[in-house]
N, C-alpha and C. Protein backbone atom coordinates (compact mmCIF):
# COMPACT_ATOMS: atom_id res chain seq x y z
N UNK A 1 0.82 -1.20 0.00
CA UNK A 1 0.00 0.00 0.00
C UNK A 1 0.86 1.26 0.00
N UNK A 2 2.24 1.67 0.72
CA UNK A 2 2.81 2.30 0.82
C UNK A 2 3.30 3.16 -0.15
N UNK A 3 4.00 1.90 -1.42
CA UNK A 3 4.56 1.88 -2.15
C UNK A 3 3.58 2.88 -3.38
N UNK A 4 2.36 2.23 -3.12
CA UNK A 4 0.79 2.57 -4.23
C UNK A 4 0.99 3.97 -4.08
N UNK A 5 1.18 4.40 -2.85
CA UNK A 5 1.03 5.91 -2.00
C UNK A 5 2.25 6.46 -2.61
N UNK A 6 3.06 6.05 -2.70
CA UNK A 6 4.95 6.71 -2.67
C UNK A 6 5.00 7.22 -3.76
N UNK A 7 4.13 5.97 -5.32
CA UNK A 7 4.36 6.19 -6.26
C UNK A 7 3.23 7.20 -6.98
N UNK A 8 2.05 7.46 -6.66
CA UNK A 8 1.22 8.37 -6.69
C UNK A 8 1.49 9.51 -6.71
N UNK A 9 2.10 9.93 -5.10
CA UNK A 9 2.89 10.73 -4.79
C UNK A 9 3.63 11.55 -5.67
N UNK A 10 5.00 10.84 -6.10
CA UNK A 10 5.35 11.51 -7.25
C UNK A 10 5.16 11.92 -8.63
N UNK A 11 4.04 11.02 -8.71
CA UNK A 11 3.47 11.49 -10.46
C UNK A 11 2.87 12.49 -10.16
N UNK A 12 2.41 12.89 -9.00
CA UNK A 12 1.33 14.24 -8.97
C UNK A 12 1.50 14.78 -8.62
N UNK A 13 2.75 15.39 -8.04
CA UNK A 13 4.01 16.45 -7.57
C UNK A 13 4.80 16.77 -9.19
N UNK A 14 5.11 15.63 -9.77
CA UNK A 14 5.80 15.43 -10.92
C UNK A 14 4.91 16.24 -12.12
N UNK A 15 3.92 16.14 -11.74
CA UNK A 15 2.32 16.91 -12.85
C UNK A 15 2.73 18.00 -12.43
N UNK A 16 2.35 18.54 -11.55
CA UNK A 16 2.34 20.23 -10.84
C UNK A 16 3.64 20.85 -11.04
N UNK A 17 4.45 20.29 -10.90
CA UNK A 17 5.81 21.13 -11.23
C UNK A 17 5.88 21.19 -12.59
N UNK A 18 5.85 20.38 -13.66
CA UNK A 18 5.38 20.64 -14.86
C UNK A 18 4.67 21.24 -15.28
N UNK A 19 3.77 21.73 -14.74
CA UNK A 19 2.51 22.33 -14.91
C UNK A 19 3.39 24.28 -14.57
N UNK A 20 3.74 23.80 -13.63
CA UNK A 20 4.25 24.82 -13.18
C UNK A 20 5.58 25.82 -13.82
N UNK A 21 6.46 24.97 -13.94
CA UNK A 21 7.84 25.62 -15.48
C UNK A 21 6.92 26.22 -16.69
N UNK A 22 5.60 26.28 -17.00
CA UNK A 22 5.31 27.21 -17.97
C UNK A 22 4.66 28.23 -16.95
N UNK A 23 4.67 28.76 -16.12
CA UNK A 23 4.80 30.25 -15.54
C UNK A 23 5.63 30.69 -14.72
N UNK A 24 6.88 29.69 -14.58
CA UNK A 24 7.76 30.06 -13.38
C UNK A 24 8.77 30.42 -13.99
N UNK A 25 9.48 31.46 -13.94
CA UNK A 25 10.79 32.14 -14.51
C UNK A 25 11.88 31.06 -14.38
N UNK A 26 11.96 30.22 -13.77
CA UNK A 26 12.94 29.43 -13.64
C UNK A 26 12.55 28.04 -13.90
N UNK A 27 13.04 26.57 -13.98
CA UNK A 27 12.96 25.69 -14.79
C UNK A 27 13.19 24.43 -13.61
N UNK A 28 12.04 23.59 -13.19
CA UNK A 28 12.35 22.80 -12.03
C UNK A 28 12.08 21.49 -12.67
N UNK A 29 13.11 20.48 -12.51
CA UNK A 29 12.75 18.88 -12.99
C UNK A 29 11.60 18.65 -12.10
N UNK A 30 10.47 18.02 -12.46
CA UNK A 30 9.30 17.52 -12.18
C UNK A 30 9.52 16.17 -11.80
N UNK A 31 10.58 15.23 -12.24
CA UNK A 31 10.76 14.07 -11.49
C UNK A 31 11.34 14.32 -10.34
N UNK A 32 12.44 15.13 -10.43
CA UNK A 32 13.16 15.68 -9.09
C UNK A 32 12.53 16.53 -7.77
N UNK A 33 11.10 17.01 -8.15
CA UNK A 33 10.38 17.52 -7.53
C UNK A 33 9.89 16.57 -6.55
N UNK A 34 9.07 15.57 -7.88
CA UNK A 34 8.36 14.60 -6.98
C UNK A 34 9.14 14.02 -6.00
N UNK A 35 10.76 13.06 -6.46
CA UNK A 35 10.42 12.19 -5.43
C UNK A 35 11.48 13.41 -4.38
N UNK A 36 11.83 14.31 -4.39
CA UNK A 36 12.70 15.54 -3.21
C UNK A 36 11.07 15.53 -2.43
N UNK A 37 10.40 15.97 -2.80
CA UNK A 37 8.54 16.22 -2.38
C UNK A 37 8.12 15.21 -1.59
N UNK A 38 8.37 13.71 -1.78
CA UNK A 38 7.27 13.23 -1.29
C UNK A 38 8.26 12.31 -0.17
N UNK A 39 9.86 12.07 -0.44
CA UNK A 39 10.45 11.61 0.92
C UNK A 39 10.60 12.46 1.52
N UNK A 40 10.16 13.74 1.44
CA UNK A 40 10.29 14.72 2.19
C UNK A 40 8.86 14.72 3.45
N UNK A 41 7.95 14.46 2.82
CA UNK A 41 6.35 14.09 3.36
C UNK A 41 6.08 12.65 4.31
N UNK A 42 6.92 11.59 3.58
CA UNK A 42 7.30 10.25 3.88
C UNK A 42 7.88 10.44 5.36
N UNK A 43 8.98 11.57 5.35
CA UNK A 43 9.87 11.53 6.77
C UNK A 43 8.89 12.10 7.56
N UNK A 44 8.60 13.30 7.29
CA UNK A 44 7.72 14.36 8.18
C UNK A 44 6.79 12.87 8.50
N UNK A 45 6.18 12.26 7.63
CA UNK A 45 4.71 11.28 8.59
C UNK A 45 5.40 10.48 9.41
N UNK A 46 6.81 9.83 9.22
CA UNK A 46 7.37 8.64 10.02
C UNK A 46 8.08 9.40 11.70
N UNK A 47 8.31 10.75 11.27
CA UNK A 47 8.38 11.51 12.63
C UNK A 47 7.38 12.03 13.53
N UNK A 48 5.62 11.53 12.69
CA UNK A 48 4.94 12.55 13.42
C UNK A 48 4.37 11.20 14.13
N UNK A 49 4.89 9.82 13.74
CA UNK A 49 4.20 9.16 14.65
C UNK A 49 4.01 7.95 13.60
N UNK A 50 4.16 8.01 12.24
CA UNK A 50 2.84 7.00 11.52
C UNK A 50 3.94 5.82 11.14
N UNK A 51 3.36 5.41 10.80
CA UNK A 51 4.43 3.43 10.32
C UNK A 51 4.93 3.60 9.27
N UNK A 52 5.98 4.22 8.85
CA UNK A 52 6.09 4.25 7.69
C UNK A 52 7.61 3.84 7.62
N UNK A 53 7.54 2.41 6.95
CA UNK A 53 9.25 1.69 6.70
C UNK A 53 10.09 2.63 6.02
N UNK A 54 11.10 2.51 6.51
CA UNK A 54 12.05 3.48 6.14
C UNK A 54 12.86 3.29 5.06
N UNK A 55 12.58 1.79 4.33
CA UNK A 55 13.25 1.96 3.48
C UNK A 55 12.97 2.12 2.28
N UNK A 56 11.63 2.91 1.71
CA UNK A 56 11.13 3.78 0.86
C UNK A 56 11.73 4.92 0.88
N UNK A 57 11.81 6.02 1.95
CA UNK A 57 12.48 7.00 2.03
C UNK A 57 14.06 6.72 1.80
N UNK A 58 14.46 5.88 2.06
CA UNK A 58 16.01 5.98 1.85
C UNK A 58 16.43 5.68 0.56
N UNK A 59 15.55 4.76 -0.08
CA UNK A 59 15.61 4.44 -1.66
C UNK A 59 15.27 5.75 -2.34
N UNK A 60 14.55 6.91 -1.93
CA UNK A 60 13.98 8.15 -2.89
C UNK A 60 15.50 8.88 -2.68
N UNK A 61 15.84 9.20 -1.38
CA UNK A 61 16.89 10.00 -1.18
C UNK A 61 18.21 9.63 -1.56
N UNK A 62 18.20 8.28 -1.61
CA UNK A 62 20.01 8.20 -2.94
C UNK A 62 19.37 8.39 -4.21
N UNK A 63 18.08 8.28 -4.96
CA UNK A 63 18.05 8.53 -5.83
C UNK A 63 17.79 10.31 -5.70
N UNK A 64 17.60 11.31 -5.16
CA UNK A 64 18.06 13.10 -4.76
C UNK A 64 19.36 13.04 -4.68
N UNK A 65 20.15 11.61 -4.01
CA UNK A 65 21.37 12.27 -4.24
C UNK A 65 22.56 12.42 -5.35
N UNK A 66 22.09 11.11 -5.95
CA UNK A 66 22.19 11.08 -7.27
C UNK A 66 22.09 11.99 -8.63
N UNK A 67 20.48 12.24 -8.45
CA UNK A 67 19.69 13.12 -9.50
C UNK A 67 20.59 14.57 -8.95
N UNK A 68 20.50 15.06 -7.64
CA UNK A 68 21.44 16.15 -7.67
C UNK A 68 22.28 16.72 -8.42
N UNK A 69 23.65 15.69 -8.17
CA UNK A 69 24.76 15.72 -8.24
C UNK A 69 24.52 15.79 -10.47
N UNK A 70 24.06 14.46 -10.76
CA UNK A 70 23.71 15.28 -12.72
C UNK A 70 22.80 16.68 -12.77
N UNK A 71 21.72 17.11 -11.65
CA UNK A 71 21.15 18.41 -12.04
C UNK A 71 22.56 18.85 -12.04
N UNK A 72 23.25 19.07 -11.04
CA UNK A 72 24.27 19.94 -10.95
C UNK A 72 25.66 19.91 -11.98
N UNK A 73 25.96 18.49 -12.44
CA UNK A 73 27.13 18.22 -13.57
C UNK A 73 26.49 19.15 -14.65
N UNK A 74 25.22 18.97 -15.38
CA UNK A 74 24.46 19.87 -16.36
C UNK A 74 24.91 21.25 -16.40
N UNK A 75 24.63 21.84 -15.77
CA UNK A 75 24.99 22.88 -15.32
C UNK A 75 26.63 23.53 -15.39
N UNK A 76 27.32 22.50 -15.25
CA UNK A 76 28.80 22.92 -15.35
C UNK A 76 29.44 22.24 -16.34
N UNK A 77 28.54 22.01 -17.80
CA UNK A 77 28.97 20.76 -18.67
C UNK A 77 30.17 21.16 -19.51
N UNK A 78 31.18 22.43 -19.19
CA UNK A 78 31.87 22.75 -19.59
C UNK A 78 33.82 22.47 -18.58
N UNK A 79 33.23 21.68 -17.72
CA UNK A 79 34.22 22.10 -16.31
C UNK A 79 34.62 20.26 -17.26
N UNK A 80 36.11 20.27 -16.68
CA UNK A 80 36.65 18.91 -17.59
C UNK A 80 36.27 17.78 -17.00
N UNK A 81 36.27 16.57 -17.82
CA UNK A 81 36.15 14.93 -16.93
C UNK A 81 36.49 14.58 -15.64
N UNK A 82 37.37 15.21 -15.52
CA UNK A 82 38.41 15.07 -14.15
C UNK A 82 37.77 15.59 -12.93
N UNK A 83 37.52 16.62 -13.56
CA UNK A 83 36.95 17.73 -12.31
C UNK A 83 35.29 17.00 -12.09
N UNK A 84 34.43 16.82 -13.15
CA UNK A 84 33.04 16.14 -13.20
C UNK A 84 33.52 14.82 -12.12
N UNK A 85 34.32 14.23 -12.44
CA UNK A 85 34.21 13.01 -11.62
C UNK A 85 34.91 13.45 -10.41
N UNK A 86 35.96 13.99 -9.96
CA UNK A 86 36.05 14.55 -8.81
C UNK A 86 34.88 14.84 -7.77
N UNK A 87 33.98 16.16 -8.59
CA UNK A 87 33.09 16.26 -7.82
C UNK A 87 32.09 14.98 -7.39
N UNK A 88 31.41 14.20 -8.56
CA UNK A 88 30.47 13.02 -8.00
C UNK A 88 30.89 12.36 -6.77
N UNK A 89 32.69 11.81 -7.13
CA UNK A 89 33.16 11.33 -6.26
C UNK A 89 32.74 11.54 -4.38
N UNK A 90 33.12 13.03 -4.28
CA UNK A 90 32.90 13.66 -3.39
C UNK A 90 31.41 13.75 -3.36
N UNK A 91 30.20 14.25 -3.94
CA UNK A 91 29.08 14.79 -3.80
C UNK A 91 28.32 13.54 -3.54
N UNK A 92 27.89 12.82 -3.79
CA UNK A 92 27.63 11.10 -4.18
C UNK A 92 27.47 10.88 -2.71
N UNK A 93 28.74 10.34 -2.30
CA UNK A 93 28.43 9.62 -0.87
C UNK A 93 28.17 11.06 0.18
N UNK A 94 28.64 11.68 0.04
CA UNK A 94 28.32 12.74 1.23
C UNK A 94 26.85 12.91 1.27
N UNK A 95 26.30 12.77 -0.13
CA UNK A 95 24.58 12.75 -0.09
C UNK A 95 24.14 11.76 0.52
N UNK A 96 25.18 10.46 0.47
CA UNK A 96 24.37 9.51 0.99
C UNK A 96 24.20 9.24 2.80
N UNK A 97 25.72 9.86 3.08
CA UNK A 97 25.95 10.72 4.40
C UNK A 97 24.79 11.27 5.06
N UNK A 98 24.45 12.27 4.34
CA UNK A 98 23.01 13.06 4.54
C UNK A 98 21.87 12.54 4.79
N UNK A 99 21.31 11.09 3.84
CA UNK A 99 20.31 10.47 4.05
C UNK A 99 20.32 9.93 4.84
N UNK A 100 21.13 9.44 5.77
CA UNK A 100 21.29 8.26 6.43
C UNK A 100 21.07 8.98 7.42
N UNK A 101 21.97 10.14 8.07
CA UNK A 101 22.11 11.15 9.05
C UNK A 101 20.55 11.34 9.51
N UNK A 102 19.73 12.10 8.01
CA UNK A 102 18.25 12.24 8.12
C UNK A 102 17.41 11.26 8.87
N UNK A 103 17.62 9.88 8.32
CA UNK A 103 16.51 8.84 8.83
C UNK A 103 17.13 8.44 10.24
N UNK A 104 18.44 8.46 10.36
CA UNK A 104 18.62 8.24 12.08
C UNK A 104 18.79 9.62 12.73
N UNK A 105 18.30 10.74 12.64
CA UNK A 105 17.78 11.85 13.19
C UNK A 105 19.38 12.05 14.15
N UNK A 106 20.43 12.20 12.99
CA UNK A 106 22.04 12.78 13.48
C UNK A 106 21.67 13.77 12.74
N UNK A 107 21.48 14.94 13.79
CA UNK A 107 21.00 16.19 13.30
C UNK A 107 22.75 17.08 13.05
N UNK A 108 23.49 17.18 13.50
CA UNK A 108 24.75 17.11 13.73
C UNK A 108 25.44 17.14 12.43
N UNK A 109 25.45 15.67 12.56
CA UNK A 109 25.78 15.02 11.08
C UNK A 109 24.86 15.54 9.73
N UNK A 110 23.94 15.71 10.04
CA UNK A 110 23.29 16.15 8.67
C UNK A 110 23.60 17.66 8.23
N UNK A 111 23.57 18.65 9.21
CA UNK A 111 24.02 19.67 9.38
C UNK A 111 25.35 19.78 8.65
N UNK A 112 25.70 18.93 9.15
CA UNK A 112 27.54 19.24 8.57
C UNK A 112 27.95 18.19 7.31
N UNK A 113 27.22 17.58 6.45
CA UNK A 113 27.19 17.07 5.27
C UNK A 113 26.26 17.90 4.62
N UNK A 114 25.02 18.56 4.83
CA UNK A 114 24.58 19.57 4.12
C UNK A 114 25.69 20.50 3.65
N UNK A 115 26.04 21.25 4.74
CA UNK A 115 27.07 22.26 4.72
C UNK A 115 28.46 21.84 3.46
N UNK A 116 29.26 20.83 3.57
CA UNK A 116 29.77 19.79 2.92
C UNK A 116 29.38 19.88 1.30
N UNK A 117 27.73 19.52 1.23
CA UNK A 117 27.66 19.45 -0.23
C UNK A 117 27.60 20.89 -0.71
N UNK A 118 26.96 22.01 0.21
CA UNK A 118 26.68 23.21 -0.55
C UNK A 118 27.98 23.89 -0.92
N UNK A 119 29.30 23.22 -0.18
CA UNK A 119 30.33 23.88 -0.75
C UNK A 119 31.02 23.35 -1.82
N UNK A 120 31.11 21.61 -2.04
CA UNK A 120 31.20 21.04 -3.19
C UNK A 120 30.63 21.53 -4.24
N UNK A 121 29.43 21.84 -4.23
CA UNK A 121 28.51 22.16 -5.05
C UNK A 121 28.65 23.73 -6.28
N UNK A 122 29.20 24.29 -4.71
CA UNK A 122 29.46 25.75 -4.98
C UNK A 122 30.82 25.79 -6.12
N UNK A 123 31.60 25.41 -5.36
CA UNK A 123 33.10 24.63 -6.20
C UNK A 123 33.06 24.44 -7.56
N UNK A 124 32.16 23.28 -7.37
CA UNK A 124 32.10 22.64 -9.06
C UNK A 124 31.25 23.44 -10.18
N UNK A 125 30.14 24.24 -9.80
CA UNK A 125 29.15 25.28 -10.07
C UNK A 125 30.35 26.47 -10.80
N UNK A 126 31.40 26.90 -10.07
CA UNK A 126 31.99 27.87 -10.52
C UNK A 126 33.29 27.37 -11.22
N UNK A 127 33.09 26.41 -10.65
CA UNK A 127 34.96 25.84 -11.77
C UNK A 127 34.64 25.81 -13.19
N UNK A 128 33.14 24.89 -12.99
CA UNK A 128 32.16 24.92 -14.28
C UNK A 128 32.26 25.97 -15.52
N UNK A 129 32.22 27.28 -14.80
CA UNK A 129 32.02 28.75 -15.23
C UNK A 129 33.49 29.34 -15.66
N UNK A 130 34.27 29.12 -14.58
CA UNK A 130 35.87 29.56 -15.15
C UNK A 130 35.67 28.82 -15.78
N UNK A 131 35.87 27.51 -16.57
CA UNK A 131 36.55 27.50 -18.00
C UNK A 131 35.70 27.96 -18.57
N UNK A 132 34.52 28.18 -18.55
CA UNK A 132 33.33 28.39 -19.98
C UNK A 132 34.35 29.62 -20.05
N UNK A 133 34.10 30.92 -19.39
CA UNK A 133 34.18 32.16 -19.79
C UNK A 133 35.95 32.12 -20.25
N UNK A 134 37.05 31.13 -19.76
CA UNK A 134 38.03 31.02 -20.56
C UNK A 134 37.98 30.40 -21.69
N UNK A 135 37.21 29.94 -22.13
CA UNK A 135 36.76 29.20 -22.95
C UNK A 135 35.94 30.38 -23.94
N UNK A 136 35.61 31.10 -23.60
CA UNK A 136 34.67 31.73 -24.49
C UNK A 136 35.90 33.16 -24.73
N UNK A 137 36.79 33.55 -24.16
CA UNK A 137 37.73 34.16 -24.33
C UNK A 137 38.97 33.62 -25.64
N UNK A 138 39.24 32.24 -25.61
CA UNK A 138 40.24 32.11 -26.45
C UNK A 138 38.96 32.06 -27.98
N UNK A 139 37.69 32.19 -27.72
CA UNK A 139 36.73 31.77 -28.74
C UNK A 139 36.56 33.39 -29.53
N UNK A 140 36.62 34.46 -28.53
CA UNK A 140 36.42 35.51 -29.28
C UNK A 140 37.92 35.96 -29.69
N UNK A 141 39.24 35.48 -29.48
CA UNK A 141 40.41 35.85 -29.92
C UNK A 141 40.38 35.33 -31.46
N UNK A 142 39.74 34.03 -31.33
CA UNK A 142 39.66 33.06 -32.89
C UNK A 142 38.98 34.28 -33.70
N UNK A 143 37.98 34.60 -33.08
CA UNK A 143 36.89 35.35 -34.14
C UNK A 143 37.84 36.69 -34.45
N UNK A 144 38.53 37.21 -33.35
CA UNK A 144 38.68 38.57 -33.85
C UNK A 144 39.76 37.89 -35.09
N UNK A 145 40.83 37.15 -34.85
CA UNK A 145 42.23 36.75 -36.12
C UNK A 145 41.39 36.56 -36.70
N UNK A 146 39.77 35.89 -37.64
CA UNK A 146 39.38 35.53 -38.33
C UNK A 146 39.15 36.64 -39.03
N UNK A 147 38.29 37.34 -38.65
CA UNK A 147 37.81 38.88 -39.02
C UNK A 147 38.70 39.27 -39.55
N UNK A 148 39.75 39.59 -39.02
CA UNK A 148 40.60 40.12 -38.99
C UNK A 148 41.57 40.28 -40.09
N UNK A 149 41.81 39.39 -40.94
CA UNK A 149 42.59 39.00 -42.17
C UNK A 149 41.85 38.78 -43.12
């Protein structure tokens, strides 16, 4: 029954956020919505008291930590192989750090693997960006010698 619930859950979180990227200035994965949305709902009910096996929620949240870490490679699809796998390396288990922290309520620990990924994150987000814009620098030197002669 849980599962009936879990998976519901995200198709209709997964609808609304879709629904939603055609008036929202900004652009939110609708799968990533759902299941961030509904182990998020999953924990809140298993803390407020209700039966809810935990290992639904822990299966949604390596897959957030996962889906993360590519929202976030996307984003920097210019930063090299090295550096892309660097970061997963690092971002990957520290997410999984996080989940685990979450469902055994190491508030501590979660705190300080949050903290952890938002600076990984931050890192790879801008390393991402230095090369583009060096990258887009040796691109307008090409254009000007082209022009140019």
């Amino acid at each position: 029954m849980i599962i009936t619930i879990t998976v519901t859950s995200i198709l209709v979180i997964a609808l609304v956020a879709w629904l939603a990227n055609r008036v929202l200035p900004f652009e939110v994965c609708p799968i990533c919505a759902g299941v961030f949305l509904t182990w998020v709902g999953l924990l809140g009910a298993y803390f407020a008291g209700y039966p809810i096996p935990l290992t639904i929620p822990a299966l949604l949240m390596g897959g957030s930590a996962v889906g993360s870490a590519y929202q976030l490679e996307k984003r920097s699809s210019r930063a090299s192989p090295t550096t892309r796998m660097f970061f997963k390396v690092l971002f990957i288990p520290a997410g999984f750090i996080a989940a685990y922290a979450a469902l055994e309520q190491w508030w501590t620990v979660l705190l300080s693997a949050t903290a952890f990924l938002a600076v990984v994150a931050m890192w790879f987000v801008s390393s991402g960006r230095a090369t583009s814009s060096h990258e887009e620098t040796i691109g307008d030197i090409e254009k000007k010698m082209e022009d140019c002669c």
